[in-house]
Protein backbone atom coordinates (compact mmCIF):
# COMPACT_ATOMS: atom_id res chain seq x y z
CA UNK A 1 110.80 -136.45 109.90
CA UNK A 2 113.98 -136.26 111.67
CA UNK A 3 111.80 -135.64 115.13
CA UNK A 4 109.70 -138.90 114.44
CA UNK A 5 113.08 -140.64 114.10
CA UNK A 6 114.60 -139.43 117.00
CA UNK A 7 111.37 -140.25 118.97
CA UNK A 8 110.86 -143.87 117.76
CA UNK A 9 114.71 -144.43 118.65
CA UNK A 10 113.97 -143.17 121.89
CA UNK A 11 110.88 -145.98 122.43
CA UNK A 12 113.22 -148.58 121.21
CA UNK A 13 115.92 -147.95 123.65
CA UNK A 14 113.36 -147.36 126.65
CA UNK A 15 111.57 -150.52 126.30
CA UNK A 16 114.80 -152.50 125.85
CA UNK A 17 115.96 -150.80 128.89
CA UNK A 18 112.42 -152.30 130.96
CA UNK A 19 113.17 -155.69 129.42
CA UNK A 20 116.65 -156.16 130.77
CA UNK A 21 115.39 -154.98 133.92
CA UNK A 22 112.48 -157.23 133.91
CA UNK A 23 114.63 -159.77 132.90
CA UNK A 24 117.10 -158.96 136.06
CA UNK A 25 114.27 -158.69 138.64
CA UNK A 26 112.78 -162.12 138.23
CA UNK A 27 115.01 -164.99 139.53
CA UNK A 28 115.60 -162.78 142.43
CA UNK A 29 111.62 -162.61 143.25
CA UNK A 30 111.81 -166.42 142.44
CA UNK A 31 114.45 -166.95 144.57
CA UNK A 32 112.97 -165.08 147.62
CA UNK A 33 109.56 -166.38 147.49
CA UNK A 34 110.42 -169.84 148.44
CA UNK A 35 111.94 -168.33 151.58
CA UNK A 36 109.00 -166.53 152.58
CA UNK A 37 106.28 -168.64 151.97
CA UNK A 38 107.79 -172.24 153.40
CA UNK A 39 109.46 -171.42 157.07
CA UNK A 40 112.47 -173.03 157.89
CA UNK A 41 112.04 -176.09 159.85
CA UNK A 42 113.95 -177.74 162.50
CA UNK A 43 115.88 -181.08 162.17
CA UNK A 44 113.90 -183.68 162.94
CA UNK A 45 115.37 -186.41 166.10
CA UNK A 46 116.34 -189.42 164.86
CA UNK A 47 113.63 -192.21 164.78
CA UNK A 48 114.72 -194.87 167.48
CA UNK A 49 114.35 -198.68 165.99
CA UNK A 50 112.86 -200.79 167.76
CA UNK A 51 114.74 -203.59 169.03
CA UNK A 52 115.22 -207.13 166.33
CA UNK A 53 113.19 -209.84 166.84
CA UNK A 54 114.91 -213.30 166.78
CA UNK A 55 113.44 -215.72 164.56
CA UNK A 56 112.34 -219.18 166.28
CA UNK A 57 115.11 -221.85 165.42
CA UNK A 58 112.93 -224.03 163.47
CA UNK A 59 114.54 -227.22 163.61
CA UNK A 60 112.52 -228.73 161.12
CA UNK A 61 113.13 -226.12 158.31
CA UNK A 62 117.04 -226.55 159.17
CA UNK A 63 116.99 -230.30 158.42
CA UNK A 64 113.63 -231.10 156.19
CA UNK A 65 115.24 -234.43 155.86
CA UNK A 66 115.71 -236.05 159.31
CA UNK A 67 113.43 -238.34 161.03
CA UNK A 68 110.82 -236.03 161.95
CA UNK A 69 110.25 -235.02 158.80
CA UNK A 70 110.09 -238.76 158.26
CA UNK A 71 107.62 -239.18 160.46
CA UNK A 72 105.31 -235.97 159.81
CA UNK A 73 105.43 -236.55 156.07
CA UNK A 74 105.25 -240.54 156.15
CA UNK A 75 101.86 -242.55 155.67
CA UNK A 76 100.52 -245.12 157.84
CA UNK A 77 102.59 -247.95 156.47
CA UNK A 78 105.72 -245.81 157.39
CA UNK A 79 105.05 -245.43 160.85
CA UNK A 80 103.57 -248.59 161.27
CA UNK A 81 107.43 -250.04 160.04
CA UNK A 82 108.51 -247.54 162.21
CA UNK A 83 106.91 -249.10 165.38
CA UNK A 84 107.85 -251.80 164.18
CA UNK A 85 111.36 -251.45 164.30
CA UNK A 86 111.15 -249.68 167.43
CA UNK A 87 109.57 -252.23 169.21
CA UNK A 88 112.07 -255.02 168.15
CA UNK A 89 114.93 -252.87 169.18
CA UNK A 90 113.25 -252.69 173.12
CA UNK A 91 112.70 -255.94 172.43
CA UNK A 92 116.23 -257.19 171.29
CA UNK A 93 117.68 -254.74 174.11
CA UNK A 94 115.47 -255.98 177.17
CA UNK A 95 116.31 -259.84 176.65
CA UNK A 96 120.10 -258.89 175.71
CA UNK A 97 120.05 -256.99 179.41
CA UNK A 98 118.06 -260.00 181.51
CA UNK A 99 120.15 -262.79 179.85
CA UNK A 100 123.08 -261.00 180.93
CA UNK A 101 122.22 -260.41 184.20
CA UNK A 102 121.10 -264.48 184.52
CA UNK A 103 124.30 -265.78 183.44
CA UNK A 104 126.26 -263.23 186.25
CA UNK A 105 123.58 -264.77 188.80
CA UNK A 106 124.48 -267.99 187.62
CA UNK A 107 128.45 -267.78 187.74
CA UNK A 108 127.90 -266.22 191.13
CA UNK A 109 126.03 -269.49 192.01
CA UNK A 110 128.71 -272.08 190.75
CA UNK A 111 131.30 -270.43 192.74
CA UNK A 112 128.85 -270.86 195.20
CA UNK A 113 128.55 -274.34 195.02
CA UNK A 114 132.45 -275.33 194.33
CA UNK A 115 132.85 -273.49 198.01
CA UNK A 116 129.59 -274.91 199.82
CA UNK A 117 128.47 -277.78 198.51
CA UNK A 118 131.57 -279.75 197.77
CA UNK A 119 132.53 -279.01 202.11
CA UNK A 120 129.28 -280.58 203.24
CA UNK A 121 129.22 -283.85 204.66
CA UNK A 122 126.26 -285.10 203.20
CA UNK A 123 124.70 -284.38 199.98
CA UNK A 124 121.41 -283.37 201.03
CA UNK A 125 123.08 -281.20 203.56
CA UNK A 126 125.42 -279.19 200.79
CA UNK A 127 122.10 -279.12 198.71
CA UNK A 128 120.51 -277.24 201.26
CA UNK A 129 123.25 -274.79 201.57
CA UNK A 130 122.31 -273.78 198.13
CA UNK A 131 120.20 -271.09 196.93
CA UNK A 132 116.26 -272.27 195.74
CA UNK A 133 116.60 -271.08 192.45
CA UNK A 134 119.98 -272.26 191.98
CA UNK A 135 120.63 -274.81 189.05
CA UNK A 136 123.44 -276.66 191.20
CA UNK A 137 120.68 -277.46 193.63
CA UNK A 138 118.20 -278.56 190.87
CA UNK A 139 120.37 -280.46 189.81
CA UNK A 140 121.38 -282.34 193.25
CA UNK A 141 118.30 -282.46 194.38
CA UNK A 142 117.12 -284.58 190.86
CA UNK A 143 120.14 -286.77 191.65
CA UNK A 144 118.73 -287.25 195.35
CA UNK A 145 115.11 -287.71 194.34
CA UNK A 146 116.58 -290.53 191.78
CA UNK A 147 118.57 -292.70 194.50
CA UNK A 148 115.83 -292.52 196.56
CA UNK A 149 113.30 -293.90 194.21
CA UNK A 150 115.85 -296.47 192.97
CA UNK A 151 116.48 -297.96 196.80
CA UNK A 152 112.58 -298.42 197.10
CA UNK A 153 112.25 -300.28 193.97
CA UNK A 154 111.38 -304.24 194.27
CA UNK A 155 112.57 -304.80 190.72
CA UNK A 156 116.63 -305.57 189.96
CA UNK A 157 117.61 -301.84 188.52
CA UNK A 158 120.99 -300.47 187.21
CA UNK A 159 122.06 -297.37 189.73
CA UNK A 160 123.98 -296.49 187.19
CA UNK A 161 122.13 -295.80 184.72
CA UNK A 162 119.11 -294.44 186.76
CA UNK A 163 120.97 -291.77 188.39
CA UNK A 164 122.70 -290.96 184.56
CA UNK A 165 119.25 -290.49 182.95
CA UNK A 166 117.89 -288.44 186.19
CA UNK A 167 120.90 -286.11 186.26
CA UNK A 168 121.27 -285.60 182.21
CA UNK A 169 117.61 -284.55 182.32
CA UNK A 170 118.58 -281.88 184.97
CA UNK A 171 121.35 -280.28 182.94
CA UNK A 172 119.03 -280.84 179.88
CA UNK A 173 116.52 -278.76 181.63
CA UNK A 174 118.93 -275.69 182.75
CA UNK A 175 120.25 -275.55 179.26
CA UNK A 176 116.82 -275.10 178.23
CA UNK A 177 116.49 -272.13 180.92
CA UNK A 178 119.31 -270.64 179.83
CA UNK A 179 118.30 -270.58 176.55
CA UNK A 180 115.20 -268.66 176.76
CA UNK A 181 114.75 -265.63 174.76
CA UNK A 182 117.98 -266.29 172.22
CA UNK A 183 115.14 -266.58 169.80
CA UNK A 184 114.16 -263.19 170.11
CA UNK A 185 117.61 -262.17 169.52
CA UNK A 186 117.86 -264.39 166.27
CA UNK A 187 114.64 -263.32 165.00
CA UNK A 188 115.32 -259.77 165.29
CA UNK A 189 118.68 -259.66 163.87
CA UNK A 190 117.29 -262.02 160.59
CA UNK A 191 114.48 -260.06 160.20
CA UNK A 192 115.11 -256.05 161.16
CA UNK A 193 117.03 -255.44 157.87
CA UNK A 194 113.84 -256.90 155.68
CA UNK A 195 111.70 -254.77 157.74
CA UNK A 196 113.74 -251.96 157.06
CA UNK A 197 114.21 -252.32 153.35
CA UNK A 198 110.52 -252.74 153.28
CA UNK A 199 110.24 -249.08 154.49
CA UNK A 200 112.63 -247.86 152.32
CA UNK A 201 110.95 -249.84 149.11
CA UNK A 202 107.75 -248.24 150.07
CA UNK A 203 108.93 -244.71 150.96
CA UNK A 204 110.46 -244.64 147.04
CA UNK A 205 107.60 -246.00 145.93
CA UNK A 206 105.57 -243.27 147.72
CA UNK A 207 108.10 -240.51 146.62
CA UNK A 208 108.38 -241.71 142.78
CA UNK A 209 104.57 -240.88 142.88
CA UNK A 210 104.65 -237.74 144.59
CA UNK A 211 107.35 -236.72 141.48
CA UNK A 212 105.35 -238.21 138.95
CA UNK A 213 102.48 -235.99 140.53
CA UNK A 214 103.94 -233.00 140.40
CA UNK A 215 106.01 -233.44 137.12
CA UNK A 216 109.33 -232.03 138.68
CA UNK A 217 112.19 -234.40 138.43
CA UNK A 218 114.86 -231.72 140.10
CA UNK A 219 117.26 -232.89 142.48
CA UNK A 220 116.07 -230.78 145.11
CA UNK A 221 112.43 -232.52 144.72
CA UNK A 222 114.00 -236.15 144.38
CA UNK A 223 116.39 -236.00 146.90
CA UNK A 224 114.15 -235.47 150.30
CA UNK A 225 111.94 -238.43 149.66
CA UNK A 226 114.47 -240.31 148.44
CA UNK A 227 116.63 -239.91 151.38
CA UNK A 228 113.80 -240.02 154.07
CA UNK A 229 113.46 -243.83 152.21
CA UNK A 230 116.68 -244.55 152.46
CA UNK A 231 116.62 -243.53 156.85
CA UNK A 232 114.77 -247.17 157.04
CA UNK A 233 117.22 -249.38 155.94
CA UNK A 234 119.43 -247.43 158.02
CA UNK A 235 117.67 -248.27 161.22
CA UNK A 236 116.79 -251.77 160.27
CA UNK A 237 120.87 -252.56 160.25
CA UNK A 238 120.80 -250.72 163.48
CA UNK A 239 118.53 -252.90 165.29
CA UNK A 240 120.10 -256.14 163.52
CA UNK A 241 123.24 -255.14 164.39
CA UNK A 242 123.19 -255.46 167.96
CA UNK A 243 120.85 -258.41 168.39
CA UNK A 244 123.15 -260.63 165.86
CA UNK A 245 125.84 -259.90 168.07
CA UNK A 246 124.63 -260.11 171.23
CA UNK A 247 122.89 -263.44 170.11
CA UNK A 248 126.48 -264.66 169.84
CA UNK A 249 128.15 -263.35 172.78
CA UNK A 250 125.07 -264.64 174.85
CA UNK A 251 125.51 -268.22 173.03
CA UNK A 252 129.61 -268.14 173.85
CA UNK A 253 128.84 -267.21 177.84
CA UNK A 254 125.74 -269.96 178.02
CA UNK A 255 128.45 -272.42 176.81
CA UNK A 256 130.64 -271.61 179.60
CA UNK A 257 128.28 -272.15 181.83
CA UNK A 258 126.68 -275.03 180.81
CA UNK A 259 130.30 -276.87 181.13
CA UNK A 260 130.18 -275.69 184.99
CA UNK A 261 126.45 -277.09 184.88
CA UNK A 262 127.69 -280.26 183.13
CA UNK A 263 131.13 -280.97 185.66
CA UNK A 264 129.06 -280.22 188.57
CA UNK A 265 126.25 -283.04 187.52
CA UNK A 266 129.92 -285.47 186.56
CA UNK A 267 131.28 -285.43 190.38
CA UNK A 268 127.97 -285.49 191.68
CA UNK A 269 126.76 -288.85 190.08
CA UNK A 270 130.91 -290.09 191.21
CA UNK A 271 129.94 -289.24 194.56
CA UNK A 272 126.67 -290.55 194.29
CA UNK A 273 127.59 -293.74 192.74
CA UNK A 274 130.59 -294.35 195.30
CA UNK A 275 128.31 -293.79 198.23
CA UNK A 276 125.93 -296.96 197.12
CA UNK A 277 129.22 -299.17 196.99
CA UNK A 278 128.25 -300.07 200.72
CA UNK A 279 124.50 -300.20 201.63
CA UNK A 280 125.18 -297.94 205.32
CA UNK A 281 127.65 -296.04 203.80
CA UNK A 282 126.02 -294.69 201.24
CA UNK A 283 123.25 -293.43 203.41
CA UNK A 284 125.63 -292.02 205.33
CA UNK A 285 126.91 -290.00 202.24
CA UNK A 286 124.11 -289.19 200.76
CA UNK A 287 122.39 -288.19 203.66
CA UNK A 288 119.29 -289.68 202.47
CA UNK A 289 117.79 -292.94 204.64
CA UNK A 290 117.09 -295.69 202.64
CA UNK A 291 113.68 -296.46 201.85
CA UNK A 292 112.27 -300.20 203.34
CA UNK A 293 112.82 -303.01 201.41
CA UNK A 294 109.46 -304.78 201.69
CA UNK A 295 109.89 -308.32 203.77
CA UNK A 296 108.30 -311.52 201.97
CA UNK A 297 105.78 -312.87 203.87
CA UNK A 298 106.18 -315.78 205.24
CA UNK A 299 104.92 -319.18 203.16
CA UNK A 300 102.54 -321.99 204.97
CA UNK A 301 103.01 -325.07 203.40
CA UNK A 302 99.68 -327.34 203.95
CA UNK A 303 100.70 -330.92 205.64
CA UNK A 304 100.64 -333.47 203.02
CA UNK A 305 96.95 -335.82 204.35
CA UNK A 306 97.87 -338.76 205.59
CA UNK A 307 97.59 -341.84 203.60
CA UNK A 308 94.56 -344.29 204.79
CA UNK A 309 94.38 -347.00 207.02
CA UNK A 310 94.47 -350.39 205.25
């Protein structure tokens, strides 16, 4: 008995001795088998990026707003107004550029006349010093044409008055000239601000819709439209704008002128008028010959018959 006890002590301590140093041996096996199956690797070199690609500047994402997204996003009736307005703007511009141009030519052409014409010795010679479109020579050579109709008259006619009416229609006619294309000016500047808050009536109408549509009321969906309306009123004032006033300046300068026009025609009917005084002189003066005054011809009287013989 005491043998079997000795011996089953002895199988308990030799298979706790294996455990332990079962136990002991494992993590190390562990621990080296990763090393000998997987082989060490080298680092790998740095990947090289490839160089950033700039975005294209988009300059209608940066302003969605402006007028090209006016234009691009508008219907037909937009950019019809749009042409519209464009087109009275050239409009307004070109006949604000030619008038003033015309009433330099024409302030060139009075000095002209207050040096020239004034220093001739006959009228019809300072009217031919003159330029051909100039209104001083219209004007003189109206006043000639009238004295030379009114010496070949038969009929008793005032002078006076003749030349008057003759001359007055002159200046009436180079006011007229001068006055040609103000009416574009006035139209435009009354009427570019309707046309303009006719665009910007339609383009809310057209966005309220588009909201309504898509049942978003945010102000980021309200206020694009909204403002894209509102660019038409914007450029309806700025055609106006410069037509109303250049309407006015041009009306201010063709006033000037038209007093030149008017004291030019004054001295010339003077001169005219104290050049008829004396039949000779005033030919002389006017440096136009008088036209024939027709000579009665001559009346023949029959003889009375003479009585009978008693």
């Amino acid at each position: 008995m005491r043998a079997t006890g000795l011996l089953a002590a002895g199988l308990t301590a030799a298979a706790f001795s294996f455990s332990l140093a079962a136990q002991t041996q494992a993590p190390a096996t562990t621990a080296a088998s990763p090393s000998v199956a997987t082989p060490a690797s080298a680092p790998a070199a740095p990947a090289t990026a490839p160089p950033a690609v700039k975005p294209p500047i988009n300059t209608y994402a940066d302003n969605p707003y402006g007028l090209r997204a006016l234009w691009e996003q508008g219907d037909y009736v937009a950019k019809i107004t749009l042409v519209l307005l464009m087109i009275m703007s050239i409009g307004s511009w070109y006949v604000l550029i030619a008038k003033l141009v015309e009433q330099a030519r024409m302030s060139g052409q009075a000095k002209e006349a207050q040096k020239a014409f004034w220093k001739a010795d006959t009228v019809r010679q300072g009217a031919d010093t003159l330029h051909k479109q100039s209104p001083f020579r219209f004007i003189a050579e109206s006043a000639l044409e009238a004295t030379r109709k009114h010496d070949g008259l038969i009929g008793q006619v005032d002078l006076n008055t003749w030349v008057t009416q003759s001359i007055e229609r002159a200046v009436a006619t180079v006011q007229s000239r001068t006055q040609d294309g103000l009416a574009v000016l006035a139209t435009v500047g009354s009427t570019a601000p309707f046309v303009g808050l006719f665009g910007t009536v339609w383009g809310i109408y057209n966005a309220l819709v588009k909201i309504g549509s898509s049942g978003q009321a945010s102000i980021d969906k309200v206020a694009g439209p909204v403002g894209e309306a509102l660019i038409m009123t914007a450029i309806g004032l700025a055609v106006a704008v410069p037509a109303v006033m250049g309407y006015n300046w041009l009306v201010r300068r063709n006033k000037v002128g038209m007093d030149t026009v008017r004291a030019f025609g004054s001295d010339l009917h003077t001169v005219l008028l104290a050049a008829s005084a004396r039949r000779g002189e005033g030919a002389r003066v006017v440096g136009v010959p008088p036209a024939a005054t027709p000579v009665a011809a001559p009346v023949v009287v029959a003889a009375a018959p003479a009585p009978p013989a008693a």
